[in-house]
N, C-alpha and C. Protein backbone atom coordinates (compact mmCIF):
# COMPACT_ATOMS: atom_id res chain seq x y z
N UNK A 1 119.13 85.60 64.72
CA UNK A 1 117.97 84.73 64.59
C UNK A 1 118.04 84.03 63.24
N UNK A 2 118.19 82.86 63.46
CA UNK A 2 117.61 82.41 61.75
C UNK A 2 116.37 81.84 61.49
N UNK A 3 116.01 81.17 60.42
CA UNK A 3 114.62 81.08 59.80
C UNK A 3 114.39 79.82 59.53
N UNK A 4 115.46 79.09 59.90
CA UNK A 4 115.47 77.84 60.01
C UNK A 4 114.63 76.63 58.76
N UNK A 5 115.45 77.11 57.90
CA UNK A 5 115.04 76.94 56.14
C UNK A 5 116.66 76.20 56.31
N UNK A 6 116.43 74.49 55.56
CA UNK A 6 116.81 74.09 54.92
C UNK A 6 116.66 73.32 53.66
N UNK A 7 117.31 72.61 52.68
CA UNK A 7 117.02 72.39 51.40
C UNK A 7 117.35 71.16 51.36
N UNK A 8 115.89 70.18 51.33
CA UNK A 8 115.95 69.12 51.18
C UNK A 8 116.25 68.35 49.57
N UNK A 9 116.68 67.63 49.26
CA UNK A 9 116.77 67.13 48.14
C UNK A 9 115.59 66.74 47.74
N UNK A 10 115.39 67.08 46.41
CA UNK A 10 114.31 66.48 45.54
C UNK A 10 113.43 65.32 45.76
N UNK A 11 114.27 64.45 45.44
CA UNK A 11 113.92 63.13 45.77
C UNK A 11 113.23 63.05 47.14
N UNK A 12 114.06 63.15 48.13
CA UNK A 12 113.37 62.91 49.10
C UNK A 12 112.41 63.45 50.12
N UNK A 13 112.05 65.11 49.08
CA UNK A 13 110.44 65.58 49.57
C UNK A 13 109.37 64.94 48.25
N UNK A 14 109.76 65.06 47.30
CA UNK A 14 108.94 63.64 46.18
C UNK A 14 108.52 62.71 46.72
N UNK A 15 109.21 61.63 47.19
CA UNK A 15 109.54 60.60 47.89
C UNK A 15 108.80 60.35 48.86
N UNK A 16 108.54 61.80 49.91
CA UNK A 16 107.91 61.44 51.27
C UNK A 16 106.50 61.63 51.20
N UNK A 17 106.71 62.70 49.95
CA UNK A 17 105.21 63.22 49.61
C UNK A 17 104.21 62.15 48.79
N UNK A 18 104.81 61.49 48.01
CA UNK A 18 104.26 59.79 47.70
C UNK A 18 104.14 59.09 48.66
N UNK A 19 105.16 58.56 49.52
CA UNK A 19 104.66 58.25 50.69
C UNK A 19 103.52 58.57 51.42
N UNK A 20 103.26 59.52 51.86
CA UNK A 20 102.17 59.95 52.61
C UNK A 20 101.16 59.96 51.61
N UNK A 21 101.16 60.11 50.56
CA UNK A 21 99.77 60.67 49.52
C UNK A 21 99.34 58.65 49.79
N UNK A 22 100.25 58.43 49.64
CA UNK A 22 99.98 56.10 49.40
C UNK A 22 99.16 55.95 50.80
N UNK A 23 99.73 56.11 52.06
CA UNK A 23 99.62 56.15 53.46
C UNK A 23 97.54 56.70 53.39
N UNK A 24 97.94 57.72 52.91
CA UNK A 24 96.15 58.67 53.10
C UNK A 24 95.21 57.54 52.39
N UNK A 25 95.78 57.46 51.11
CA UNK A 25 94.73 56.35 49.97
C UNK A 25 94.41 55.24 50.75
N UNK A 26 95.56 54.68 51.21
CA UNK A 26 95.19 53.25 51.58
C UNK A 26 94.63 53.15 53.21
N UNK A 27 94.61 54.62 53.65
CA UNK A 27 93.57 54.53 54.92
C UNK A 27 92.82 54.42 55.08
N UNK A 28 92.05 56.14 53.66
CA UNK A 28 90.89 56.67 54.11
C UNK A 28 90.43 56.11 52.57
N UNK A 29 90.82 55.39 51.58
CA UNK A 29 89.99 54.52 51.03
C UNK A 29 89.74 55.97 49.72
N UNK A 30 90.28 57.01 50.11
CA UNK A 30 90.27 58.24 49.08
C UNK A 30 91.53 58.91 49.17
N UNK A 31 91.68 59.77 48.47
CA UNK A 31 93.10 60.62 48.10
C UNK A 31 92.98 61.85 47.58
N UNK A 32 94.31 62.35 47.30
CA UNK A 32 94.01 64.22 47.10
C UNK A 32 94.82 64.05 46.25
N UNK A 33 94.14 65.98 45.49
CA UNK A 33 94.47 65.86 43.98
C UNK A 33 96.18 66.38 44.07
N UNK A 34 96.50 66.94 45.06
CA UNK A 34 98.13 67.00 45.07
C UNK A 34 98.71 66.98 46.71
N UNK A 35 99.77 66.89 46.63
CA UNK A 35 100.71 66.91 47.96
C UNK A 35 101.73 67.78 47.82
N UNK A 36 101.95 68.40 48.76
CA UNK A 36 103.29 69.29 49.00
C UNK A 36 103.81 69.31 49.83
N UNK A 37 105.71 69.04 50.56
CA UNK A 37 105.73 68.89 50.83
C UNK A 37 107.07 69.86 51.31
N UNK A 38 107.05 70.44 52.49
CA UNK A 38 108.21 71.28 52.94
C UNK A 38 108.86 70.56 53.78
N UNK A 39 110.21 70.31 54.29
CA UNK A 39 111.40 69.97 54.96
C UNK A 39 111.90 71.47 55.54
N UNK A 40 111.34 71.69 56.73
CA UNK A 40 112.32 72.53 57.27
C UNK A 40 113.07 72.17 58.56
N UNK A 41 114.23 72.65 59.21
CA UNK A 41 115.00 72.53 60.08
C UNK A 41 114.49 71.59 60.77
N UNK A 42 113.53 72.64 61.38
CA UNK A 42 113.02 71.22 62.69
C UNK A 42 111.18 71.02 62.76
N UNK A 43 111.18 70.88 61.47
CA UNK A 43 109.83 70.39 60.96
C UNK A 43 109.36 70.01 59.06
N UNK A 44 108.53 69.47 59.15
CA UNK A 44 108.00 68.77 58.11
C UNK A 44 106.52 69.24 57.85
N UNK A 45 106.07 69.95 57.09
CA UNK A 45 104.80 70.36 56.61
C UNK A 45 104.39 70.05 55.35
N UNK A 46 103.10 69.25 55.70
CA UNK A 46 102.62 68.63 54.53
C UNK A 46 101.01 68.94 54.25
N UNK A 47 100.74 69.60 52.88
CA UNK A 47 99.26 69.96 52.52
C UNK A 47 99.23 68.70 51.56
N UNK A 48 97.49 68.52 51.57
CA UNK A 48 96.77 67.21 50.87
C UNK A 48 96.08 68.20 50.42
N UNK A 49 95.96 68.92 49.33
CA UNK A 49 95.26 69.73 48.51
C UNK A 49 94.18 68.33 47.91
N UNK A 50 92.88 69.16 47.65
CA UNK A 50 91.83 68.97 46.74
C UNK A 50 91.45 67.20 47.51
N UNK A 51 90.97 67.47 48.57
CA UNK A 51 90.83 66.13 49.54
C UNK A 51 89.78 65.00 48.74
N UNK A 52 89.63 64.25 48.37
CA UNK A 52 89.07 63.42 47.74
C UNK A 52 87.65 63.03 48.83
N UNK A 53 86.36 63.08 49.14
CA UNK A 53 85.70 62.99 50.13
C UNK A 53 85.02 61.73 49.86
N UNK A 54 84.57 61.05 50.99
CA UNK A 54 84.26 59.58 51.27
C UNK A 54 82.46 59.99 50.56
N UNK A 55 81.71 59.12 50.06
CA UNK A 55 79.99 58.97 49.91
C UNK A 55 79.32 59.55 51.08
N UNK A 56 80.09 59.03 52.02
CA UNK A 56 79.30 59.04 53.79
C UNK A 56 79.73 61.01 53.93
N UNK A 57 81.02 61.03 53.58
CA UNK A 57 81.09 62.66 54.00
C UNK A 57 80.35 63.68 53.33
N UNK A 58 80.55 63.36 52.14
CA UNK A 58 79.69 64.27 50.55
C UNK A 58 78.02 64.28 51.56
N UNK A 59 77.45 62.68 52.19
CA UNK A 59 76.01 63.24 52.41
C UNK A 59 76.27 64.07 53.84
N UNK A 60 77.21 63.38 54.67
CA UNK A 60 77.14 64.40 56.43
C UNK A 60 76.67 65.91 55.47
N UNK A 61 78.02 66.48 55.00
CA UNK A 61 78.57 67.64 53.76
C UNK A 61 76.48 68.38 53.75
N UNK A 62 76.29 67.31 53.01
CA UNK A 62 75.06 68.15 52.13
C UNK A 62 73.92 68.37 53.18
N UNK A 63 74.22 67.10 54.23
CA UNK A 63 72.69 67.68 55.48
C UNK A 63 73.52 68.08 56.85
N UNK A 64 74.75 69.45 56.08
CA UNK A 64 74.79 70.48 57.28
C UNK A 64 75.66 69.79 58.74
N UNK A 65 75.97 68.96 58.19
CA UNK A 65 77.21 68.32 59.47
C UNK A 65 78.26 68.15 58.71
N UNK A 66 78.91 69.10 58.46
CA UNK A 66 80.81 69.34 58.14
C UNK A 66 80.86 69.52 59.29
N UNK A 67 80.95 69.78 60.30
CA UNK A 67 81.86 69.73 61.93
C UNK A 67 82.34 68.09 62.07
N UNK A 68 80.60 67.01 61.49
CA UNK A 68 81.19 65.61 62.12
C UNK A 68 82.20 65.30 61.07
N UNK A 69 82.33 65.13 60.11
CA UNK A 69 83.08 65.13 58.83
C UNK A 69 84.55 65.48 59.41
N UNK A 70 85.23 66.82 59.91
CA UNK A 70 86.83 67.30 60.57
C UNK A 70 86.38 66.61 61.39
N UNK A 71 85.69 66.33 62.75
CA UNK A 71 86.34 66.09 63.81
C UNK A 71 86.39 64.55 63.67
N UNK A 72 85.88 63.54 62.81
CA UNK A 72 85.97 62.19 62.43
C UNK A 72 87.64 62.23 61.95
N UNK A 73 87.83 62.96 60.86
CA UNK A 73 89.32 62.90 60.03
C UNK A 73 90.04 63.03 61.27
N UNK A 74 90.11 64.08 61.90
CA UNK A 74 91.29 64.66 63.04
C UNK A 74 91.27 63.18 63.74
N UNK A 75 90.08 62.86 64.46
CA UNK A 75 90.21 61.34 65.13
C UNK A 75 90.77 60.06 64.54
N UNK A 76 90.76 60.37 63.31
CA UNK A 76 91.12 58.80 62.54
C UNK A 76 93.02 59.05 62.71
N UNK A 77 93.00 60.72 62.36
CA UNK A 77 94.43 60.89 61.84
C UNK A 77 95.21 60.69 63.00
N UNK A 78 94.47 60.94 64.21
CA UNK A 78 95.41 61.08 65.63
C UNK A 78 95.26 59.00 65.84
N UNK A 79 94.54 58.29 65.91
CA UNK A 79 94.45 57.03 65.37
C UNK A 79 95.79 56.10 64.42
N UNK A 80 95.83 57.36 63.50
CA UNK A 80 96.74 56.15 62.68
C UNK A 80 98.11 57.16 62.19
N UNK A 81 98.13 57.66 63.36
CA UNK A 81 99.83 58.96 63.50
C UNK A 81 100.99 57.97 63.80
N UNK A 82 100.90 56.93 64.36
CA UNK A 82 102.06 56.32 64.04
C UNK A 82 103.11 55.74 63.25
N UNK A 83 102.19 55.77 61.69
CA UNK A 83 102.06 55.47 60.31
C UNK A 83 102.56 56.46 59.59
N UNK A 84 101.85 57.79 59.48
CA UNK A 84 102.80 58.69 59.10
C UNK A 84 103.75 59.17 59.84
N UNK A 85 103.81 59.03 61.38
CA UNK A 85 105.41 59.38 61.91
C UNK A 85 106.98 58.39 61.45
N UNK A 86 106.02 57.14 61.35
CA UNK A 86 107.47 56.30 60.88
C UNK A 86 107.76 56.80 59.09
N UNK A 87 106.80 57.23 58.53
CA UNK A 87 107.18 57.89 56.81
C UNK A 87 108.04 58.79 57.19
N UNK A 88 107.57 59.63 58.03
CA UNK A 88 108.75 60.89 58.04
C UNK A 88 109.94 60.23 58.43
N UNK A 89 110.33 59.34 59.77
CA UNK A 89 111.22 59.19 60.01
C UNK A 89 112.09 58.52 59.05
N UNK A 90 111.50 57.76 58.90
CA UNK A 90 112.30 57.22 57.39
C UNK A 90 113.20 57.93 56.33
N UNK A 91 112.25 58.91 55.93
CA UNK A 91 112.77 60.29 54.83
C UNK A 91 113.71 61.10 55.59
N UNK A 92 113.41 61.38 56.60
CA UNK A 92 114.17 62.72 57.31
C UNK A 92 115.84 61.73 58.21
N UNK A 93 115.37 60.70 58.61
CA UNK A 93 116.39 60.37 59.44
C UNK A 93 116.55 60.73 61.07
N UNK A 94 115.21 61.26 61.17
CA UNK A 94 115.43 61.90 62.31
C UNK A 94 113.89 61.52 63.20
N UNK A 95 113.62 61.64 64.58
CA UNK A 95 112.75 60.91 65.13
C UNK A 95 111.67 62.56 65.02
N UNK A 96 110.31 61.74 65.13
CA UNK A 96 109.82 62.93 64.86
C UNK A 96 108.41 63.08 66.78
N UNK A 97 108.73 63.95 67.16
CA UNK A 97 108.79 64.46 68.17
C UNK A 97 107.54 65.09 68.92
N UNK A 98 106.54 65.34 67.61
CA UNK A 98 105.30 65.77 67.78
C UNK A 98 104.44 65.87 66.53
N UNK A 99 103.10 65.21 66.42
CA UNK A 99 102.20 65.93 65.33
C UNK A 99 101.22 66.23 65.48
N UNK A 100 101.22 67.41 64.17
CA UNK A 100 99.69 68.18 64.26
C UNK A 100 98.94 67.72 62.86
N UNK A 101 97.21 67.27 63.08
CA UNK A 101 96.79 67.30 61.72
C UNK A 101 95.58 68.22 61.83
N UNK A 102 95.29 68.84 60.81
CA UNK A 102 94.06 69.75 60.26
C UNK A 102 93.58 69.34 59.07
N UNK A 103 91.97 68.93 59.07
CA UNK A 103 91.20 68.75 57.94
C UNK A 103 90.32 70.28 57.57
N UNK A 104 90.16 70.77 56.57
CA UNK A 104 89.31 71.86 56.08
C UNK A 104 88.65 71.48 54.92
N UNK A 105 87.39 72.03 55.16
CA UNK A 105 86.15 71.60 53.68
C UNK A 105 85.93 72.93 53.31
N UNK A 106 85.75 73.01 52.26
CA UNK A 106 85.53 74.03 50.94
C UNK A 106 86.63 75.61 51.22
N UNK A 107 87.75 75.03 50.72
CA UNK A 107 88.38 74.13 50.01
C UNK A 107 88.41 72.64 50.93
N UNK A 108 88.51 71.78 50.34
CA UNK A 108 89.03 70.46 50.68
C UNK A 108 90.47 70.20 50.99
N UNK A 109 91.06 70.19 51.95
CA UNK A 109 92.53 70.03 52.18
C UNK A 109 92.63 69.71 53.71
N UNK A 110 94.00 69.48 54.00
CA UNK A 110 94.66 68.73 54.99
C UNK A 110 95.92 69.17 55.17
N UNK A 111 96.01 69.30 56.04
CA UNK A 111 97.48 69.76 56.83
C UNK A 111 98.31 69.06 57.85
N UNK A 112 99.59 68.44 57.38
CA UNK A 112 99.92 67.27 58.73
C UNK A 112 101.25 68.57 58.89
N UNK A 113 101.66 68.29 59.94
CA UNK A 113 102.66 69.26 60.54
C UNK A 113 103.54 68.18 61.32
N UNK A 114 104.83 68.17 61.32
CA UNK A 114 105.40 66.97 62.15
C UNK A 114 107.02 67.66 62.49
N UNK A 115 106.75 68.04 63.98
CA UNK A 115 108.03 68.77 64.57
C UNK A 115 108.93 67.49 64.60
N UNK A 116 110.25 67.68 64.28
CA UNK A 116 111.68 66.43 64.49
C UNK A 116 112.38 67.12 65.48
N UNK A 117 113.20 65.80 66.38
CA UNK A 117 113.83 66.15 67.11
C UNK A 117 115.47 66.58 66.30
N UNK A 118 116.39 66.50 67.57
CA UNK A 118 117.53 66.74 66.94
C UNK A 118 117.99 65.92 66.12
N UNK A 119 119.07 66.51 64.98
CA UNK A 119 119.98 65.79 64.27
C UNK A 119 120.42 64.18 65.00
N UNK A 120 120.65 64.06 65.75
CA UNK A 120 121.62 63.00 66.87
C UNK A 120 120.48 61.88 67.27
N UNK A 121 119.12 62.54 67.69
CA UNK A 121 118.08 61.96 67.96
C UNK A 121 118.45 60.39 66.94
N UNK A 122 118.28 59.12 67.68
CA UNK A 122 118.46 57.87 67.14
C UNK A 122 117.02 57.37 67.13
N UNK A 123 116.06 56.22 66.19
CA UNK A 123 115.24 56.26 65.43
C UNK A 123 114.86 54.34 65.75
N UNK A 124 114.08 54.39 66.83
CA UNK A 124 113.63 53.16 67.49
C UNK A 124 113.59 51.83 66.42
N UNK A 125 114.05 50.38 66.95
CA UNK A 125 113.90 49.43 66.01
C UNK A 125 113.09 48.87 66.57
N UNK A 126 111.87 49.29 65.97
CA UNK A 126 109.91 49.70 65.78
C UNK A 126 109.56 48.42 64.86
N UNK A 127 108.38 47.88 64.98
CA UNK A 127 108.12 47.36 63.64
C UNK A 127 107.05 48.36 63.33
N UNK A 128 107.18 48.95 61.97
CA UNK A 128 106.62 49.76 61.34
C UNK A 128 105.50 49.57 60.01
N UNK A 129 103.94 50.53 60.64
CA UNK A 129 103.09 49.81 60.06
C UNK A 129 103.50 50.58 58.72
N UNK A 130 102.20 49.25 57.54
CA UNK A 130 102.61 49.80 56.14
C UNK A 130 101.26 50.74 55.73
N UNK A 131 100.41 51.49 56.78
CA UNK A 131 99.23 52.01 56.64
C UNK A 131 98.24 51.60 56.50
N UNK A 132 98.25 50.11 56.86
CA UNK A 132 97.15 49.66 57.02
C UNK A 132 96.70 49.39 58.24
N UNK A 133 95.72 50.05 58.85
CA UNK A 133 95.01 48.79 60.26
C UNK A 133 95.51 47.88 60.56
N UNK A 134 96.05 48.23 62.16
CA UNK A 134 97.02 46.40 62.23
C UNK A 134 97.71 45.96 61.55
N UNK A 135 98.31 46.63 60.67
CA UNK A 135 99.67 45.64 60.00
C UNK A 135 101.09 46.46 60.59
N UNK A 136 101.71 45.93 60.26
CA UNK A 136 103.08 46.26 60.12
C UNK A 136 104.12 45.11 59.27
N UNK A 137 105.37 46.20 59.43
CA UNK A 137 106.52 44.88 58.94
C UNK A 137 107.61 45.57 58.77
């Protein structure tokens, strides 16, 4: 059995993890106080530590609706997954095959999860958005 741990280069979990941290800002109009970012075999796991929260969430937050608050994020994120699937693909080289996202409040964080297919898997000529609503290029 192996454990399916490989060792991505520096750069390009840095790299993806800027990526995506740029991708979140320029969505949700806020950002987190760090990103981390794992490369394994046949997946990509990424935490948005210390979630930066919108005016509108801070009040849902204070009058007792954190449920609408995750299930809004999860909807936006399943919304604009095509955006961070082409980041990964980009970084990894490889098509990415499935994703999962999770928002959590207190702590504030985020969890994108993004299974890749195989090595061989070839990588659609997409026009690819730049995280914004309707754009691409």
């Amino acid at each position: 059995m192996t454990h399916g741990r490989e060792s991505a280069p520096d750069e390009i979990v840095d790299g993806l993890g800027a990526e995506l941290l740029r991708i979140h800002q320029q969505s949700y109009g806020a950002s987190a106080g760090q990103v981390r970012v794992h490369i394994l075999a046949d997946a990509v796991v990424c935490f948005l530590d210390d979630l930066q929260l919108m005016p509108s969430e801070q009040f849902l937050i204070g009058a007792g609706r954190s449920q609408a608050v995750i299930e809004l994020r999860n909807e936006y994120q399943q919304a604009i997954e095509m955006t961070f699937r082409a980041a990964v693909e980009r970084a990894t080289g490889r098509r990415v095959v499935s994703f999962v996202s999770a928002t959590k409040l207190g702590p504030n964080y985020a969890v994108e999860i993004f299974r890749l297919g195989p090595h061989t898997a070839s990588l659609p000529d997409e026009p690819v958005s730049d995280g914004r609503p309707g754009s691409t290029r």
